[in-house]
C-alpha atoms as a PDB file:
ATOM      1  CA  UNK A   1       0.000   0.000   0.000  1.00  0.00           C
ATOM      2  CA  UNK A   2       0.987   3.602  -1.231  1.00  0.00           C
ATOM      3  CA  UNK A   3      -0.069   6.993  -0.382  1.00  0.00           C
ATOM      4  CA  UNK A   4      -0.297   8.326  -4.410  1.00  0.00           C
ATOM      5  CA  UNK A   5       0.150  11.921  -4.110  1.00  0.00           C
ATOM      6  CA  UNK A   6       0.331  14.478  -7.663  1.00  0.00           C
ATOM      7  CA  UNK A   7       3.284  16.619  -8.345  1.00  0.00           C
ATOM      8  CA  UNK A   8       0.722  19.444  -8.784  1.00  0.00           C
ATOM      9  CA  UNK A   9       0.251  18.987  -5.144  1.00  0.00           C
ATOM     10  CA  UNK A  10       3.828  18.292  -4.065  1.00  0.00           C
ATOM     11  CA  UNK A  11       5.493  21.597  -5.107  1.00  0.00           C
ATOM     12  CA  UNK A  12       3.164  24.322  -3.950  1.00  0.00           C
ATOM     13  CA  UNK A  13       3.079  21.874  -0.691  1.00  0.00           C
ATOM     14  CA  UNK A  14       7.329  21.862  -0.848  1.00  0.00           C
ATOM     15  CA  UNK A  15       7.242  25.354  -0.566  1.00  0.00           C
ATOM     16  CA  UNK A  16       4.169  26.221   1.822  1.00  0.00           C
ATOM     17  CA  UNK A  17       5.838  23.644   4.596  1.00  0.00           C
ATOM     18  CA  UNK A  18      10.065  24.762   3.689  1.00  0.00           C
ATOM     19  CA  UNK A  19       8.820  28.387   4.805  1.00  0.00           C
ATOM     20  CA  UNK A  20       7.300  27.025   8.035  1.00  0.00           C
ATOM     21  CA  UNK A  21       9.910  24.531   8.957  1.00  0.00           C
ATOM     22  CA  UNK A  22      13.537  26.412  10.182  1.00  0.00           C
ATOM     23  CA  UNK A  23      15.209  23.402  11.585  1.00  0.00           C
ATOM     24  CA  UNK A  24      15.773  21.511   8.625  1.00  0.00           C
ATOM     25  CA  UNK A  25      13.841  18.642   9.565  1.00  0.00           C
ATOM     26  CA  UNK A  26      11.809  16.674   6.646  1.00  0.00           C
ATOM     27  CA  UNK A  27       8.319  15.688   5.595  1.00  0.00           C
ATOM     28  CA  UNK A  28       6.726  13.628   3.604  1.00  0.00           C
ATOM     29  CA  UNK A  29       4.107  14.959   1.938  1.00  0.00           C
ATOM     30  CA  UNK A  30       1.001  12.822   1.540  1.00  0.00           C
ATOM     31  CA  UNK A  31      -2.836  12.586   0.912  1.00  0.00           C
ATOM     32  CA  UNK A  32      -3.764  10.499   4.039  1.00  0.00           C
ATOM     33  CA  UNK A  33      -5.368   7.786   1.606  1.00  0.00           C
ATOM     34  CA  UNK A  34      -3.391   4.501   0.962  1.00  0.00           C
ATOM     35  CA  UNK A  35      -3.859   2.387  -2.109  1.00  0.00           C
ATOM     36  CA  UNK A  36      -2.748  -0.783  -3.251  1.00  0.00           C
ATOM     37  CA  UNK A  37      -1.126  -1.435  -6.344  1.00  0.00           C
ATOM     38  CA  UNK A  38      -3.614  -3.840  -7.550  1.00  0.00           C
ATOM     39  CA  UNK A  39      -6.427  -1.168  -7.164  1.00  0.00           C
ATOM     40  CA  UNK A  40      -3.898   1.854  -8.924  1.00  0.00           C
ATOM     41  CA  UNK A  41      -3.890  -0.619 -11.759  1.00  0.00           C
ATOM     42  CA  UNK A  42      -7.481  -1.133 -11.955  1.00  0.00           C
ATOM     43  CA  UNK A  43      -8.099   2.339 -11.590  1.00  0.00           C
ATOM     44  CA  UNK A  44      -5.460   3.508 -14.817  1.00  0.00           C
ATOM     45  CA  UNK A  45      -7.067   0.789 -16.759  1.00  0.00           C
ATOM     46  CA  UNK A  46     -10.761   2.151 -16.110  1.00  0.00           C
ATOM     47  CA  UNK A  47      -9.510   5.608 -17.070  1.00  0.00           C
ATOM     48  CA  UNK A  48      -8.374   4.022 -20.189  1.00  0.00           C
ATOM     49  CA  UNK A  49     -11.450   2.542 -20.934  1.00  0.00           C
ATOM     50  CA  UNK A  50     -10.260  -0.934 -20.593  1.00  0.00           C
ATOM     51  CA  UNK A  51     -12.682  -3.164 -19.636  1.00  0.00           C
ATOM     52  CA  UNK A  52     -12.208  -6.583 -19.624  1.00  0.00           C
ATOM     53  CA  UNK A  53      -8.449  -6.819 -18.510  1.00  0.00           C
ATOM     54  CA  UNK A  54      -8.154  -8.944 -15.472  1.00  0.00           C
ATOM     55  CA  UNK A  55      -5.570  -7.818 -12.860  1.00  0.00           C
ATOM     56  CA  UNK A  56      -4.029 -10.318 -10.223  1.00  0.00           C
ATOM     57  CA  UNK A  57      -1.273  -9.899  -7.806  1.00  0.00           C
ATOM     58  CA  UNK A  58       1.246 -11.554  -4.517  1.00  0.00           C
ATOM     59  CA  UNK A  59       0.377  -8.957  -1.832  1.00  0.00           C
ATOM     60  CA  UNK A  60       2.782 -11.237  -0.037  1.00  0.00           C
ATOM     61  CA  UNK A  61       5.796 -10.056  -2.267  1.00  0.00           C
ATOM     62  CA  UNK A  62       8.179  -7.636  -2.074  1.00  0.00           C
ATOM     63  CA  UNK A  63       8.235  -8.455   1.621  1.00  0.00           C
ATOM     64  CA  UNK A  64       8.841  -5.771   3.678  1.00  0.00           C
ATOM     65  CA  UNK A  65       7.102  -2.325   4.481  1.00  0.00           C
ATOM     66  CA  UNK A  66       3.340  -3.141   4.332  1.00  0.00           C
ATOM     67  CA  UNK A  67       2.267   0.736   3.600  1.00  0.00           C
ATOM     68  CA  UNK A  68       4.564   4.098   3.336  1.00  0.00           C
ATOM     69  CA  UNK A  69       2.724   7.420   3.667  1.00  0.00           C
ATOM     70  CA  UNK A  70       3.601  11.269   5.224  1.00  0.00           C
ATOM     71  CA  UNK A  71       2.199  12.347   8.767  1.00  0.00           C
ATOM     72  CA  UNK A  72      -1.356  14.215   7.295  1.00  0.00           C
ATOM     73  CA  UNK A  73      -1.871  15.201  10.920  1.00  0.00           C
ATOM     74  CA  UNK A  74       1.829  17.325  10.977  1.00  0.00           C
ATOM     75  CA  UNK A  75       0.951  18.396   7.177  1.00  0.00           C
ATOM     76  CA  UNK A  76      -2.525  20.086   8.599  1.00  0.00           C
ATOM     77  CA  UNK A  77      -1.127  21.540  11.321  1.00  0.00           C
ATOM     78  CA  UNK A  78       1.183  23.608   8.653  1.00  0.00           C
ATOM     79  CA  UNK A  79      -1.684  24.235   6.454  1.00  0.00           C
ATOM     80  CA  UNK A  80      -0.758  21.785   3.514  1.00  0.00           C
ATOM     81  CA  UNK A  81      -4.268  20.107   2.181  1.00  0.00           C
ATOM     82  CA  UNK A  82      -4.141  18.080  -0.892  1.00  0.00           C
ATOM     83  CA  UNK A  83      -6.106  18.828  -3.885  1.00  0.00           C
ATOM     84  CA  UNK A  84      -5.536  16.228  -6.467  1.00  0.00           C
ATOM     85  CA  UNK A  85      -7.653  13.197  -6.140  1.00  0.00           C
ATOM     86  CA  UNK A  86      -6.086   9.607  -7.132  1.00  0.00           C
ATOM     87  CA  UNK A  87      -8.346   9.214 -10.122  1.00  0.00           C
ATOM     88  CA  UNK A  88      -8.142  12.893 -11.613  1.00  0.00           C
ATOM     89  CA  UNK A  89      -3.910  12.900 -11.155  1.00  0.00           C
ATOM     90  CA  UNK A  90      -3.571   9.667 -13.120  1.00  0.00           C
ATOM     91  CA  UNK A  91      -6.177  11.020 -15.526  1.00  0.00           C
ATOM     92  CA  UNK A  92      -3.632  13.720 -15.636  1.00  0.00           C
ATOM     93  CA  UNK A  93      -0.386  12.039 -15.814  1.00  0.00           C
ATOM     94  CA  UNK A  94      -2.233   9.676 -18.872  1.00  0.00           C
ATOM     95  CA  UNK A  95      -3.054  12.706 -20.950  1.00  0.00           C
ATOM     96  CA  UNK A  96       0.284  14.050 -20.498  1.00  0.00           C
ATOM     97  CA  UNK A  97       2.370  10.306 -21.316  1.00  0.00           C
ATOM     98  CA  UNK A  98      -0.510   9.905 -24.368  1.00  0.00           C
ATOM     99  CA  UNK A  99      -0.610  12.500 -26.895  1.00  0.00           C
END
């Protein structure tokens, strides 16, 4: 599991949080909404209009960390809210990659 978050949220986030942060310490930016891999693919594949491709998956491989996301609760508390929903920044990112 993944916390997908858009570049269109990232940098205006980057620089909203660097001007509130003076000890140098880092954050990961995030949405607060995990997703699996299997469900990412299912979702690019329904933007695409794909319908009847079937995908499967090992959610027991890579072992390792089950789910990597940011702190949303320290990312409110500096005023950073995400805009960019899953579906609408791989919508995005597909009309970019597919001219």
């Amino acid at each position: 599991m993944r916390d997908f978050i858009h570049i269109d949220d990232i940098i205006p986030g980057s620089i909203k949080i660097s001007k509130k942060i003076k000890d140098g310490r880092s954050i990961n930016l995030s949405t607060g909404v995990y997703t699996n891999f299997i469900d990412l693919a299912k979702l690019t594949l329904n933007i695409l209009g794909k319908k009847n491709v079937i995908v499967s998956g090992d959610s027991t491989k890579p072992q390792g960390v089950f789910a990597r996301a940011g702190c949303t609760k320290l990312q409110k508390q500096l005023g950073f809210y995400p805009k960019t929903t899953i579906k609408k920044g791989i919508a995005s990112s597909l009309k970019f990659l597919i001219k």
